[in-house]
N, C-alpha and C. Protein backbone atom coordinates (compact mmCIF):
# COMPACT_ATOMS: atom_id res chain seq x y z
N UNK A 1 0.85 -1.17 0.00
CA UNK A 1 0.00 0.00 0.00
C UNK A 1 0.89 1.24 0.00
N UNK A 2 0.64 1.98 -0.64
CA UNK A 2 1.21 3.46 -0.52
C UNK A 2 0.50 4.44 -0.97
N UNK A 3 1.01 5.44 0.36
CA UNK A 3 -0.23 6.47 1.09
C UNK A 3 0.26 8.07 0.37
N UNK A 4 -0.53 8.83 -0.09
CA UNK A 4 0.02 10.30 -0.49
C UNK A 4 -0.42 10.78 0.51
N UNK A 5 0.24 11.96 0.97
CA UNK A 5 0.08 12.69 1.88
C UNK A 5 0.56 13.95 2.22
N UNK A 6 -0.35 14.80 1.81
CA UNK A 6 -0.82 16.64 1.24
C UNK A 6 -0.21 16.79 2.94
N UNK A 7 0.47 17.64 2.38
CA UNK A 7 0.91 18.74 3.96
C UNK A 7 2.18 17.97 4.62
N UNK A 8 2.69 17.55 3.72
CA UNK A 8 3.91 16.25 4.69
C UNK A 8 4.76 16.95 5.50
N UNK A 9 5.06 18.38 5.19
CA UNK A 9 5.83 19.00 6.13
C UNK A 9 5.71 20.00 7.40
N UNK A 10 4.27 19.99 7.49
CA UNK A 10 3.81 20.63 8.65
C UNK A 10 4.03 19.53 9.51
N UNK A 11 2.94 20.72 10.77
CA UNK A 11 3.70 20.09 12.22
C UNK A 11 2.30 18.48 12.21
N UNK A 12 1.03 18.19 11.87
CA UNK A 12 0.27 17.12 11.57
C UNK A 12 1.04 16.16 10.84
N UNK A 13 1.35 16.70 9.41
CA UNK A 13 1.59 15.83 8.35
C UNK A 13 2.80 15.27 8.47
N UNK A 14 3.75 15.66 9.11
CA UNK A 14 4.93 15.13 9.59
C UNK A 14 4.68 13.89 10.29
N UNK A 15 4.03 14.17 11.36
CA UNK A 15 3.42 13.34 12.24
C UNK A 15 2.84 11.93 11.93
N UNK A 16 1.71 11.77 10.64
CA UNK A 16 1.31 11.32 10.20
C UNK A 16 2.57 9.94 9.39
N UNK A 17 2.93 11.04 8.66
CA UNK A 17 3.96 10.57 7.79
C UNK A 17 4.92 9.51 8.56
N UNK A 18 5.72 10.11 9.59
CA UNK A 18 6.31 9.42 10.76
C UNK A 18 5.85 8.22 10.87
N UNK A 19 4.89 8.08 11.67
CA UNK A 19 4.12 6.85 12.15
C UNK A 19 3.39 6.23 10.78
N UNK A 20 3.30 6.41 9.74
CA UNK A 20 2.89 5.44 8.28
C UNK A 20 4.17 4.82 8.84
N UNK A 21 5.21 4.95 8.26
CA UNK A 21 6.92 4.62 7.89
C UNK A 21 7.01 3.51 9.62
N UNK A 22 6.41 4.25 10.23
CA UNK A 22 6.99 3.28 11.51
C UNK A 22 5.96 2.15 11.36
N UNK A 23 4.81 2.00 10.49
CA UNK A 23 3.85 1.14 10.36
C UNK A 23 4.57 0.07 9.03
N UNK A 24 5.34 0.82 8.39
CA UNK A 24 6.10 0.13 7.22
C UNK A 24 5.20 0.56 5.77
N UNK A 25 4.27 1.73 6.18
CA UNK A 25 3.54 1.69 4.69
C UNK A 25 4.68 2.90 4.19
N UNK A 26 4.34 2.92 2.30
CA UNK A 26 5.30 3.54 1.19
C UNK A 26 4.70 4.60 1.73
N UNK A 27 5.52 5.66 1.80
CA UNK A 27 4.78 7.22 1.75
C UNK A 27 4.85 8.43 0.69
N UNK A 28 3.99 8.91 0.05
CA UNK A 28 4.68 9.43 -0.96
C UNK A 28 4.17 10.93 -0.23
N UNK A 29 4.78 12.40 -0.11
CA UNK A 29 4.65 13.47 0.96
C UNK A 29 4.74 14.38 -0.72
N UNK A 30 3.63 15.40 -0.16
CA UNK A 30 4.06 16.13 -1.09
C UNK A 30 3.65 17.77 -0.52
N UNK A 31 4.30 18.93 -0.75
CA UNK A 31 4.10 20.04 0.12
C UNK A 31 4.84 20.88 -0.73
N UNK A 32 4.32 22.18 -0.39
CA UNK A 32 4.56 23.40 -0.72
C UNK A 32 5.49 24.05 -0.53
N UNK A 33 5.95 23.60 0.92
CA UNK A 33 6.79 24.63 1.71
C UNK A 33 6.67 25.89 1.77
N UNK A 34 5.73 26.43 1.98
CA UNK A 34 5.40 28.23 1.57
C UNK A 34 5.73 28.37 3.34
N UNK A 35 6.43 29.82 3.06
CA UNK A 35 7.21 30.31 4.41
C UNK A 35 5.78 31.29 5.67
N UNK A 36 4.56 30.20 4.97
CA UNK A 36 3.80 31.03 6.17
C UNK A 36 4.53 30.60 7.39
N UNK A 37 4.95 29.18 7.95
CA UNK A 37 5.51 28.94 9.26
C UNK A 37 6.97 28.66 8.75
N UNK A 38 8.00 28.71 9.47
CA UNK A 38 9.36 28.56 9.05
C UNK A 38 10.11 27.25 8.15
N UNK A 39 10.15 27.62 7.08
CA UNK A 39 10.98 26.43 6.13
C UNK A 39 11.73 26.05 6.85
N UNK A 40 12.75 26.69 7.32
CA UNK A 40 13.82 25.77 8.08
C UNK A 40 13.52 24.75 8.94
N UNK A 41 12.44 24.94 9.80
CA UNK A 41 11.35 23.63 10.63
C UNK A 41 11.24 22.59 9.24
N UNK A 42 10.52 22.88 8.65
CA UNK A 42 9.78 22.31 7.68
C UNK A 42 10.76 21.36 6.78
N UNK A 43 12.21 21.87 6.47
CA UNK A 43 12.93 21.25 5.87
C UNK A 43 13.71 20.22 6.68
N UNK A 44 13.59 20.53 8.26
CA UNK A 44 14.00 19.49 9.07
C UNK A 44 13.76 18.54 9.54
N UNK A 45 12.32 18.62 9.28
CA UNK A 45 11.11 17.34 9.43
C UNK A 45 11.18 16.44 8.49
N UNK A 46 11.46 17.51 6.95
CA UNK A 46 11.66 16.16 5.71
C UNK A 46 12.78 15.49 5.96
N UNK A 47 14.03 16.25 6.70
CA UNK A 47 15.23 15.26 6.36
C UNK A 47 15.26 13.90 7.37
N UNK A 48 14.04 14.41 8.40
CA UNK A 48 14.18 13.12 9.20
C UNK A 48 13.23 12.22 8.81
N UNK A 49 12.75 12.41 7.47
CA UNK A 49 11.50 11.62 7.18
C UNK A 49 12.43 10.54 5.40
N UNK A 50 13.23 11.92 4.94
CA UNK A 50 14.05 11.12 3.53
C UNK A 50 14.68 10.29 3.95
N UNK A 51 15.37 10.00 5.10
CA UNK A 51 16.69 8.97 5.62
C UNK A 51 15.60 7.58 5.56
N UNK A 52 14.39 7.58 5.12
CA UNK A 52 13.62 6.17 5.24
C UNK A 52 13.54 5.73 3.41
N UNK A 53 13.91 4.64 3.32
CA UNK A 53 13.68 4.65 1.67
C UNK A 53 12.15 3.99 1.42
N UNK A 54 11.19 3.77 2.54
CA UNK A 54 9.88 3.95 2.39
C UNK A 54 9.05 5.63 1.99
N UNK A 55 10.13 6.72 1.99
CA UNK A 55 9.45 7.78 1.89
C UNK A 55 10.08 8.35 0.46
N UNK A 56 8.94 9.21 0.10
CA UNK A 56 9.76 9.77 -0.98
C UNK A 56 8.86 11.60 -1.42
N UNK A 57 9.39 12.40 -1.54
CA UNK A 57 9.19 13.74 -1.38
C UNK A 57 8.80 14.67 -2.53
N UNK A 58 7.76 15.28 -2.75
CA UNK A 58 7.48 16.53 -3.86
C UNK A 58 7.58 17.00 -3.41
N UNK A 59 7.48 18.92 -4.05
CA UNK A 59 7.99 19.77 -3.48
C UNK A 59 6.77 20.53 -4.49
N UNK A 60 5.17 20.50 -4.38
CA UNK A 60 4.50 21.01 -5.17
C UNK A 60 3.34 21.31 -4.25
N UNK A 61 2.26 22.35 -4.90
CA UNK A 61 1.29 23.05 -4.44
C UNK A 61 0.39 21.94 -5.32
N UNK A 62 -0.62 21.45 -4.20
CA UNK A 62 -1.90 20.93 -4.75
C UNK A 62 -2.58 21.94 -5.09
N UNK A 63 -2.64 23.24 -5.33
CA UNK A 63 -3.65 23.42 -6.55
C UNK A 63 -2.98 23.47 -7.49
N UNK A 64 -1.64 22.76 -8.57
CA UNK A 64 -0.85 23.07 -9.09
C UNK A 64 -1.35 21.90 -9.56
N UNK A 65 -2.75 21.57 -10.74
CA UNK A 65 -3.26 19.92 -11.43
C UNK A 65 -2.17 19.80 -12.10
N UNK A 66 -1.26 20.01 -12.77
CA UNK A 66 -0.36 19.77 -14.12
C UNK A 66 0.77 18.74 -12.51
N UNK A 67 1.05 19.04 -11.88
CA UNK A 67 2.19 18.78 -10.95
C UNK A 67 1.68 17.79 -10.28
N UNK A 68 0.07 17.78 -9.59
CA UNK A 68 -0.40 16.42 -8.73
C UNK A 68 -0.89 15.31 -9.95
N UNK A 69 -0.75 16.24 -11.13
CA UNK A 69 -1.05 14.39 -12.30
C UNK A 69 -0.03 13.79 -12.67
N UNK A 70 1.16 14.54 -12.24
CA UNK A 70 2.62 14.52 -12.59
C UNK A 70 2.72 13.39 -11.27
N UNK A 71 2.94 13.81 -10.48
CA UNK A 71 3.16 12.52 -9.00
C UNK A 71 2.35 11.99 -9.25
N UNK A 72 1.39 12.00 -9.65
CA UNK A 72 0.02 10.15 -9.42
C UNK A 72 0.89 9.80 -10.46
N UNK A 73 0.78 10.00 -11.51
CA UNK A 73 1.37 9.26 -12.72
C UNK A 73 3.10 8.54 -12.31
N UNK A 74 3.91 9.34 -11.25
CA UNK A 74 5.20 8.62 -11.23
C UNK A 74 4.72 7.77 -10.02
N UNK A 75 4.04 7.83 -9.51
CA UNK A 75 3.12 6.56 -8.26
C UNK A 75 1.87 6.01 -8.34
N UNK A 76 1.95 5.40 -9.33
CA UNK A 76 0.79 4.70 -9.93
C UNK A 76 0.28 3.21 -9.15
N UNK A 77 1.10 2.98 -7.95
CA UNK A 77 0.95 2.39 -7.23
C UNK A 77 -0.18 3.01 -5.58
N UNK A 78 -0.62 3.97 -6.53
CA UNK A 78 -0.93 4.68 -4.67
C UNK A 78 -2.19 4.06 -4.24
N UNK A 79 -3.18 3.72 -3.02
CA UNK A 79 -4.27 3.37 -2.57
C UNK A 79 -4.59 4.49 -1.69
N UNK A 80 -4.20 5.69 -1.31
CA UNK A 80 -4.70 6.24 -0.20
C UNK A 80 -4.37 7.62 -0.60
N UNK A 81 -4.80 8.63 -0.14
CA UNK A 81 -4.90 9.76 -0.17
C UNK A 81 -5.21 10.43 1.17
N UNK A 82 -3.90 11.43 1.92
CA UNK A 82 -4.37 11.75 3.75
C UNK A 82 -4.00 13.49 2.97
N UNK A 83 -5.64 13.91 3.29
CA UNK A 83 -5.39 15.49 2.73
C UNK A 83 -5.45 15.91 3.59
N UNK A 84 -3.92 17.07 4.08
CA UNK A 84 -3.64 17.40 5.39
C UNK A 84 -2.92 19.10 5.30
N UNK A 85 -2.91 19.05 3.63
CA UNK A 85 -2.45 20.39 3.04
C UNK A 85 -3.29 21.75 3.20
N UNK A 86 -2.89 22.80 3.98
CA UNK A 86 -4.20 23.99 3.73
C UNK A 86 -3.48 25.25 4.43
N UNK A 87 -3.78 26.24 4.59
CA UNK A 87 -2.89 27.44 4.62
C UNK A 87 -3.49 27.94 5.73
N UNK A 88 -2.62 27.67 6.70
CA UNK A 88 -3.14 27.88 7.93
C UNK A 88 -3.50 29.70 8.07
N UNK A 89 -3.49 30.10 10.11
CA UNK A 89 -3.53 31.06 10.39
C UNK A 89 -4.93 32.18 10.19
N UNK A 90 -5.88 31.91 11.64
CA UNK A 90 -7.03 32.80 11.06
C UNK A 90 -7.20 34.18 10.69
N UNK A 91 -6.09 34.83 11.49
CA UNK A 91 -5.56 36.10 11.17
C UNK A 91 -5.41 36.20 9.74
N UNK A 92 -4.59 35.75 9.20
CA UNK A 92 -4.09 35.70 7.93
C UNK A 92 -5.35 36.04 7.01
N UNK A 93 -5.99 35.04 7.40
CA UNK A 93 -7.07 34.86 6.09
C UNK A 93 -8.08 36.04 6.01
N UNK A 94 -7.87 37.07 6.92
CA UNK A 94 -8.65 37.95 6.81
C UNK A 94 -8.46 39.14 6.07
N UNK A 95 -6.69 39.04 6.24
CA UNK A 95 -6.16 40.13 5.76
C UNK A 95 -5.79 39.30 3.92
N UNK A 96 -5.71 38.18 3.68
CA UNK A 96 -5.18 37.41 2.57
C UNK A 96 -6.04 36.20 1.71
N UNK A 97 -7.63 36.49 2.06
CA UNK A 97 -8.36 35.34 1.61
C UNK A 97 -7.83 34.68 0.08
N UNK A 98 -7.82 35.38 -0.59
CA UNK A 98 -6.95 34.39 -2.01
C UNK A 98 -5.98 33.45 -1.80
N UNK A 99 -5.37 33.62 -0.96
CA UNK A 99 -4.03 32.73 -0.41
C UNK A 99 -4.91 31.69 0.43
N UNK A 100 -5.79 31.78 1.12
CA UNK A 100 -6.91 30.35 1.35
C UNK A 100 -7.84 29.72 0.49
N UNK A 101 -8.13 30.85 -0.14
CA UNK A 101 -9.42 30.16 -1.54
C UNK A 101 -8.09 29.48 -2.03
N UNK A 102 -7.19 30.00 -2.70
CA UNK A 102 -6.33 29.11 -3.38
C UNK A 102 -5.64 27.64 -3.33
N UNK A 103 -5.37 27.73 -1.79
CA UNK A 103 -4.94 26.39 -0.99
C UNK A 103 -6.41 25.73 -0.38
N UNK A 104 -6.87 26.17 0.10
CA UNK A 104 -7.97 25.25 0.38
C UNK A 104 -9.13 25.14 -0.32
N UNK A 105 -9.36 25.60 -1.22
CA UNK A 105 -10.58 25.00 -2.20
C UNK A 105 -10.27 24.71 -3.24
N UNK A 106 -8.71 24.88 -3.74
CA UNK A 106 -8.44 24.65 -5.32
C UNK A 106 -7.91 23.45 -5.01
N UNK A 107 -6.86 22.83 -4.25
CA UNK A 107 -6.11 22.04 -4.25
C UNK A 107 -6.64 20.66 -4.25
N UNK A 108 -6.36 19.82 -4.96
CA UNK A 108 -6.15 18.36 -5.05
C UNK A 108 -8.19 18.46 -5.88
């Protein structure tokens, strides 16, 4: 079985991701990295997640269709889908709603 999983580098999807791999399922993570919360977190979570050769990493925006038909198509093996991707911060969205319509209603 192998699981996709929107948001792999937040502080959930990490999480998630983690415990698949400690379950032994394939993980395929795919994320944005947008610097609403700190990349440098974000890039430190993937490196403790790449050292597993059950995992394997995009670096794309689910509302980006040309890029998520691009990964299904190189993991044509997938059964699962954990949608965990969305642009946090309620503040934010008040002052930035396009940047939420965009991530959370366009994506995947």
């Amino acid at each position: 079985m192998t699981i996709l999983v929107t948001g792999a580098a937040g502080f959930i999807g990490f999480h998630v991701v983690k415990t698949l791999i400690q379950m032994g399922e394939k993980v395929v993570g795919v994320d944005n990295l947008n610097d609403y919360y700190d990349v440098a977190l974000k890039n430190s979570r993937l490196s403790q997640l790449t050292v597993s050769p059950n995992f394997s990493f995009y670096k794309a925006d689910i509302a980006d269709q040309e890029s998520i038909e691009s990964i299904i198509l190189d993991n044509n093996d997938l059964t699962s889908v954990i949608h965990l991707a969305a642009q946090a911060g309620v503040r934010y969205s008040q002052t930035n709603p396009y940047s939420y319509e965009h991530a959370n209603l366009r994506g995947l």
